[in-house]
C-alpha atoms as a PDB file:
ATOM      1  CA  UNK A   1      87.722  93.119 110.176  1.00  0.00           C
ATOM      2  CA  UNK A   2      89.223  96.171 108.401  1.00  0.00           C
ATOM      3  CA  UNK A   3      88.344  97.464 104.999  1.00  0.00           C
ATOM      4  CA  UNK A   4      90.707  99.339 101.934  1.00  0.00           C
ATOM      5  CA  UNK A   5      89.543 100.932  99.294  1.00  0.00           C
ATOM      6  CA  UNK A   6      87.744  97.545  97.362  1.00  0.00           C
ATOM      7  CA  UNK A   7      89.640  94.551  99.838  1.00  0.00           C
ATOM      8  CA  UNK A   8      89.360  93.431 103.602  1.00  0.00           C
ATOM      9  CA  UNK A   9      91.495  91.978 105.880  1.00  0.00           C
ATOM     10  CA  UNK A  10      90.948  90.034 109.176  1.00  0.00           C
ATOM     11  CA  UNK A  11      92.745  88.772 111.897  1.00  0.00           C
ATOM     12  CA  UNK A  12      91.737  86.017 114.001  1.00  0.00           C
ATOM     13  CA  UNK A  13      92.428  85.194 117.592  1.00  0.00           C
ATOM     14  CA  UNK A  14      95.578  82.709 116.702  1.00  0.00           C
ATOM     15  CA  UNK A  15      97.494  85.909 115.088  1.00  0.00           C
ATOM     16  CA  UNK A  16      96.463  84.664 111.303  1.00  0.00           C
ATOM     17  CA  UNK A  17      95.488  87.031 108.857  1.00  0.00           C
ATOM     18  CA  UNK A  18      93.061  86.632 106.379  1.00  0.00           C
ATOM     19  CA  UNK A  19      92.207  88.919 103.116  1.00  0.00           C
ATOM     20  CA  UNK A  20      89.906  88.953 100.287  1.00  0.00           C
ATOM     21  CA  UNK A  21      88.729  91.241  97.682  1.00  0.00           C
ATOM     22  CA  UNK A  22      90.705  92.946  94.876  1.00  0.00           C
ATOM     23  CA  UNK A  23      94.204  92.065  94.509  1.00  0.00           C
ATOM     24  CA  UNK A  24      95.188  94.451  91.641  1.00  0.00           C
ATOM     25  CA  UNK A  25      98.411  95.790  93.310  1.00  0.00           C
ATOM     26  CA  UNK A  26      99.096  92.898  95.249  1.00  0.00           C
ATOM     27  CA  UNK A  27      97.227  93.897  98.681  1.00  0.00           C
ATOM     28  CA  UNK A  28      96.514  90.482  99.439  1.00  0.00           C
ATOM     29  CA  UNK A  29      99.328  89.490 100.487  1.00  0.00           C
ATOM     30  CA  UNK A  30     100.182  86.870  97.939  1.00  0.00           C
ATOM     31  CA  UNK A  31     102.174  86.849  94.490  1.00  0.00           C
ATOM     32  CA  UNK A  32      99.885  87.492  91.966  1.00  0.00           C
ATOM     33  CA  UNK A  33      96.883  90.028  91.164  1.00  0.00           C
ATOM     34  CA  UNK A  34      94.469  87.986  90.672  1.00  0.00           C
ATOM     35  CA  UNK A  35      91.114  89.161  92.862  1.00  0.00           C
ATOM     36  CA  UNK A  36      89.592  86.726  95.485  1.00  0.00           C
ATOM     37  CA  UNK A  37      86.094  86.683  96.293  1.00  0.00           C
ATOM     38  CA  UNK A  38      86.077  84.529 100.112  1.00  0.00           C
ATOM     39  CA  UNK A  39      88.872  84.952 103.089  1.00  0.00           C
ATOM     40  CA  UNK A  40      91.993  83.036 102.241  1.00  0.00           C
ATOM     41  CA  UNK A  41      94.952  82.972 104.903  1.00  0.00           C
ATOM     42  CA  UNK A  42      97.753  85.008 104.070  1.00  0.00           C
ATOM     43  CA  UNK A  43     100.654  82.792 104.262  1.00  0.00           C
ATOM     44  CA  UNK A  44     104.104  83.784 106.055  1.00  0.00           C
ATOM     45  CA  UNK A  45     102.049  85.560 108.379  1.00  0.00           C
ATOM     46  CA  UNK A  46     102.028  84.595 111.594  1.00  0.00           C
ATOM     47  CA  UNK A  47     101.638  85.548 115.779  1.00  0.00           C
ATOM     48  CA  UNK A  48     100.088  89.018 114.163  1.00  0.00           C
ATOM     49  CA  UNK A  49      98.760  91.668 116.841  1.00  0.00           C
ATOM     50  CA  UNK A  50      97.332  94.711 114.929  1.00  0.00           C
ATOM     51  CA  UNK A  51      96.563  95.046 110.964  1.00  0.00           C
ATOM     52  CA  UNK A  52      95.665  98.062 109.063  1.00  0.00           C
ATOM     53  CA  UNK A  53      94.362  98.576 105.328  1.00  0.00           C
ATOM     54  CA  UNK A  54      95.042 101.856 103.286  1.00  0.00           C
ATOM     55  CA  UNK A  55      93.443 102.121  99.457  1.00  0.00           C
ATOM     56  CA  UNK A  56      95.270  99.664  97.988  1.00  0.00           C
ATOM     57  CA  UNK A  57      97.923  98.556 100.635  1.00  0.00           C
ATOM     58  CA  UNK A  58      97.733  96.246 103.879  1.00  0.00           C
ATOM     59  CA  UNK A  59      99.685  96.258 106.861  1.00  0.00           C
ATOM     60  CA  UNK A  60     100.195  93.925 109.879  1.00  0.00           C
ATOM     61  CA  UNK A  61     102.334  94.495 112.951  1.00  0.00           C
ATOM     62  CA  UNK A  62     103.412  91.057 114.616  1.00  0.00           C
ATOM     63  CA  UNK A  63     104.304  90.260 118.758  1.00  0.00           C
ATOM     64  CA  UNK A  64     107.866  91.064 118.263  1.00  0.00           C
ATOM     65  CA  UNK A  65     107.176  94.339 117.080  1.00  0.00           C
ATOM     66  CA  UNK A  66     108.027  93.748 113.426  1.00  0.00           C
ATOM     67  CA  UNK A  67     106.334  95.256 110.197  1.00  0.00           C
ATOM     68  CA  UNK A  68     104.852  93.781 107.657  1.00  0.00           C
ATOM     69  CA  UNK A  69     103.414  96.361 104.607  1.00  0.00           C
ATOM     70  CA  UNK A  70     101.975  94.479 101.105  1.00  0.00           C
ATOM     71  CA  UNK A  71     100.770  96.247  98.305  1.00  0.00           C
ATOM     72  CA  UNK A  72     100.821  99.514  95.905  1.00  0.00           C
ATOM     73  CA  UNK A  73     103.908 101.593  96.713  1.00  0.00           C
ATOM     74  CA  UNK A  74     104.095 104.250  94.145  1.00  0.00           C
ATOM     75  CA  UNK A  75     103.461 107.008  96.736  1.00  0.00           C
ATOM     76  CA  UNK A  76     105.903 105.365  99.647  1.00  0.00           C
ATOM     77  CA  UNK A  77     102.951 103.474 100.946  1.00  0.00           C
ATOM     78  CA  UNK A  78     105.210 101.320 102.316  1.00  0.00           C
ATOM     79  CA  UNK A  79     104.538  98.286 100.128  1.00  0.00           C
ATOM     80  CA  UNK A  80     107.199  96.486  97.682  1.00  0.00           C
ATOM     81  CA  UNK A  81     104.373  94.330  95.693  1.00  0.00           C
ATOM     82  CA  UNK A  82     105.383  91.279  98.083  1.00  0.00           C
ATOM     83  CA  UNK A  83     105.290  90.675 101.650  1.00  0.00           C
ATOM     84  CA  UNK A  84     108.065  92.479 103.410  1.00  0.00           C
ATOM     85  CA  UNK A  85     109.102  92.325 106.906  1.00  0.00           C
ATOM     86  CA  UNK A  86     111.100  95.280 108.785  1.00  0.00           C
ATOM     87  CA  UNK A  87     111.897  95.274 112.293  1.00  0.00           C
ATOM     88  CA  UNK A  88     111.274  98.977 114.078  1.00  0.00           C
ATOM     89  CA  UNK A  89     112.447  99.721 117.182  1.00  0.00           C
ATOM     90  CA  UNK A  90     110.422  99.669 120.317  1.00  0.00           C
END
């Protein structure tokens, strides 16, 4: 389990990713801001190896090597207030 600044993320040992917590810039993972209290599954996330939280963005990295970044952008987090996938080289 990692922590952000007020949400958490998870990842369990099928590759799913789980958050909870405040959801004010869409760091959740999902498509609205509404805050969640308990663990719900981020969907269109799947076979996920590493994840990462900043203050108010998330990150996961999946088996194929491709990025995934959700959340508050206005510094270049890396975020576009949806989930967003990006392929990097290896």
């Amino acid at each position: 389990m990692l922590a952000g600044e007020n949400h958490n993320l998870a990842l369990d040992e099928n590759g799913n990713v789980w958050a909870w917590g405040e959801n004010s810039n869409f760091q959740l993972g999902n498509t609205n801001t509404k805050d969640v209290p308990s663990p719900i599954k981020i969907d269109g996330l799947s076979n996920i190896r590493k994840i990462a939280c900043g203050s108010n963005t998330s990150f996961a990295i999946g088996a194929l090597g491709e990025v995934y970044s959700f959340g508050l952008n206005s510094n270049g987090e890396g975020g576009i207030r949806k989930l967003y996938k990006q392929y990097i080289n290896k």
